[in-house]
C-alpha atoms as a PDB file:
ATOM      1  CA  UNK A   1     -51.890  24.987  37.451  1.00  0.00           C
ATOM      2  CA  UNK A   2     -52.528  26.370  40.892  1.00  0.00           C
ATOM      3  CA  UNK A   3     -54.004  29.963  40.218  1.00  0.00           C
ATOM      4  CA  UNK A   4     -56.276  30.866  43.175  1.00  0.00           C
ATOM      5  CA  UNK A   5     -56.346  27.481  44.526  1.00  0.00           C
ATOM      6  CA  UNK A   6     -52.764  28.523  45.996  1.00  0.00           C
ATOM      7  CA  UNK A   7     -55.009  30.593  48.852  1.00  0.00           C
ATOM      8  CA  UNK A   8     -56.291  27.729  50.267  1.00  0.00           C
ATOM      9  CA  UNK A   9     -52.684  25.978  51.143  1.00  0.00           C
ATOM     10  CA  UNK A  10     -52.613  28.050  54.041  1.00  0.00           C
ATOM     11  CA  UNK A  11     -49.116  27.866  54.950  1.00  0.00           C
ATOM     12  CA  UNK A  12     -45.926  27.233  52.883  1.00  0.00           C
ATOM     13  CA  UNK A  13     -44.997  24.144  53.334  1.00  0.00           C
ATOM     14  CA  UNK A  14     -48.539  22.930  52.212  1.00  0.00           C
ATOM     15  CA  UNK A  15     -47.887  24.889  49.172  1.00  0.00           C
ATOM     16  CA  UNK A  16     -44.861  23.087  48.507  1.00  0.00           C
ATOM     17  CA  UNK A  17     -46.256  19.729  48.913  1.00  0.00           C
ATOM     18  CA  UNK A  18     -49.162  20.776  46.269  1.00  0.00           C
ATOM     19  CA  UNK A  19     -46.842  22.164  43.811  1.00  0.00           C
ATOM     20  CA  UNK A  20     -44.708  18.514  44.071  1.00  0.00           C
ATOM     21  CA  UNK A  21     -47.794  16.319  43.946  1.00  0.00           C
ATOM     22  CA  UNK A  22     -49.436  18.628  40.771  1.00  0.00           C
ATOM     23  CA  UNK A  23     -45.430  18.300  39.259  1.00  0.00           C
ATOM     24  CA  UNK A  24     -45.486  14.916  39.410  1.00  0.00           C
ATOM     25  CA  UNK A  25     -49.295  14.922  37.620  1.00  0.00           C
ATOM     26  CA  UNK A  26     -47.918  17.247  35.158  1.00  0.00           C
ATOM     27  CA  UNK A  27     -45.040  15.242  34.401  1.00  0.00           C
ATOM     28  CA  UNK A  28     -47.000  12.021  34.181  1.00  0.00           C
ATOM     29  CA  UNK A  29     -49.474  13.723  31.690  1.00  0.00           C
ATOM     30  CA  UNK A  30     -46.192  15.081  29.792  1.00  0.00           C
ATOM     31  CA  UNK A  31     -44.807  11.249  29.091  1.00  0.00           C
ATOM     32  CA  UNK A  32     -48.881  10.248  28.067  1.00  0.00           C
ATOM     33  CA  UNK A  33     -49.682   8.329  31.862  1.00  0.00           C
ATOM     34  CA  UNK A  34     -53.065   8.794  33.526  1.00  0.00           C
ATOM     35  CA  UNK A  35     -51.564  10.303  36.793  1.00  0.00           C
ATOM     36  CA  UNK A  36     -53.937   8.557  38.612  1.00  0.00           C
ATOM     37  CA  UNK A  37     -53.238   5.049  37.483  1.00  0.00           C
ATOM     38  CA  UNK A  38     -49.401   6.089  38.174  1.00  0.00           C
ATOM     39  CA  UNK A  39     -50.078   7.478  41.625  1.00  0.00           C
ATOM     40  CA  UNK A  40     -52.214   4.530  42.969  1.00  0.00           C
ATOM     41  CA  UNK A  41     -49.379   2.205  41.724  1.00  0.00           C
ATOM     42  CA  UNK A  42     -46.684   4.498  43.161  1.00  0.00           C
ATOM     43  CA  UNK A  43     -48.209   5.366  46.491  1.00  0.00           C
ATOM     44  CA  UNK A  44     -49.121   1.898  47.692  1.00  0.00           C
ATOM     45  CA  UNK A  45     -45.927   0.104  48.128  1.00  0.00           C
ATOM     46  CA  UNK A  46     -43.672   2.954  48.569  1.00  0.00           C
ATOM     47  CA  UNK A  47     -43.071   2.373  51.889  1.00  0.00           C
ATOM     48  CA  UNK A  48     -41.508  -1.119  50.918  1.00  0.00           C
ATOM     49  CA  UNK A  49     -39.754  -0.292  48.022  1.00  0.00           C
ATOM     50  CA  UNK A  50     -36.415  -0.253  48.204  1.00  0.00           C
ATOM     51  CA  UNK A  51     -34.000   2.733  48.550  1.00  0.00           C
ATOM     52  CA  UNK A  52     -31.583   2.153  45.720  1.00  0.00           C
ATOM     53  CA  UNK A  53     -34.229   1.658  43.095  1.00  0.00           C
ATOM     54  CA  UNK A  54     -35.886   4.812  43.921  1.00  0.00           C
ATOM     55  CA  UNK A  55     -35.439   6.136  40.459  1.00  0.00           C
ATOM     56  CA  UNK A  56     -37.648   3.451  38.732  1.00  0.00           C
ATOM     57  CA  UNK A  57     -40.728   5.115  40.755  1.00  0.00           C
ATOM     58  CA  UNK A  58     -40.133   8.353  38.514  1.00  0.00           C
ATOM     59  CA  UNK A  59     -43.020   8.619  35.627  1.00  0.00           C
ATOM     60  CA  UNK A  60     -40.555   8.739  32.985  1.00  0.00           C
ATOM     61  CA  UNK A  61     -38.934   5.383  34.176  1.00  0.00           C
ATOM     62  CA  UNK A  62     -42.195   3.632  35.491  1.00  0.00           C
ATOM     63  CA  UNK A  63     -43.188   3.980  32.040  1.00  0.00           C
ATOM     64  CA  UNK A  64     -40.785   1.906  30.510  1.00  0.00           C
ATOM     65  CA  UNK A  65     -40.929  -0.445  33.103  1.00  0.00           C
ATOM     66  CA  UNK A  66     -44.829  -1.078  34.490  1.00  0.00           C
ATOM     67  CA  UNK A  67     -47.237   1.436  32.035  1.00  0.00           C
ATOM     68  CA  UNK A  68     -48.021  -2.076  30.461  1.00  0.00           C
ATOM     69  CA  UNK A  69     -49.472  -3.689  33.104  1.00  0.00           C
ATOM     70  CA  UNK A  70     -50.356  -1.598  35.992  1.00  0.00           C
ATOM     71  CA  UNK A  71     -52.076  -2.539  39.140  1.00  0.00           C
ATOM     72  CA  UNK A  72     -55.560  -1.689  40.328  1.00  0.00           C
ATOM     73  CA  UNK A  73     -56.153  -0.320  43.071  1.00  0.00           C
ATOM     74  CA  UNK A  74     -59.477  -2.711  45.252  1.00  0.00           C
ATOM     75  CA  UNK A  75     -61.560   1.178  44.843  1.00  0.00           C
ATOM     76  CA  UNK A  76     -61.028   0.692  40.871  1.00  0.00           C
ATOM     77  CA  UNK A  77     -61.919  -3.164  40.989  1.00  0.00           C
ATOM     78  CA  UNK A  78     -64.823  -2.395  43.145  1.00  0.00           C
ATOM     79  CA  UNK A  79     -66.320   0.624  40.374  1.00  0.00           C
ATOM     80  CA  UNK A  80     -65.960  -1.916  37.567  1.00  0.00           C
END
């Protein structure tokens, strides 16, 4: 997935942040999920979300849990 785009990370820990974000698209694309759809629902109320139900933010168990019925993001809404 990266190819030359890895040349403009930088430095390495940049490149490990990219190759966890484009895992995480890869894996959502892998169990059928828009990655975007996941992400926005994912990234917004992570910081309140708590610890010991960390694992349900995973694609594979998000699926089975929220694929159904996923939030919009107000940008999505707004495009509509």
């Amino acid at each position: 997935m990266g190819r030359k785009a890895w040349l403009f990370c930088w430095i390495e820990v940049g490149a490990e942040y990219v190759g966890v974000i484009q895992s995480l698209m890869r894996t959502c694309r892998l169990h059928g999920l828009n990655p975007y759809t996941y992400l926005v629902d994912v990234l917004q109320p992570i910081a309140i979300h708590p610890d010991k139900d960390i694992e349900t933010l995973t694609p594979r168990r998000w699926k089975t849990l929220f694929a159904d019925n996923p939030p919009r993001s107000d940008l999505y809404l707004a495009t509509q």
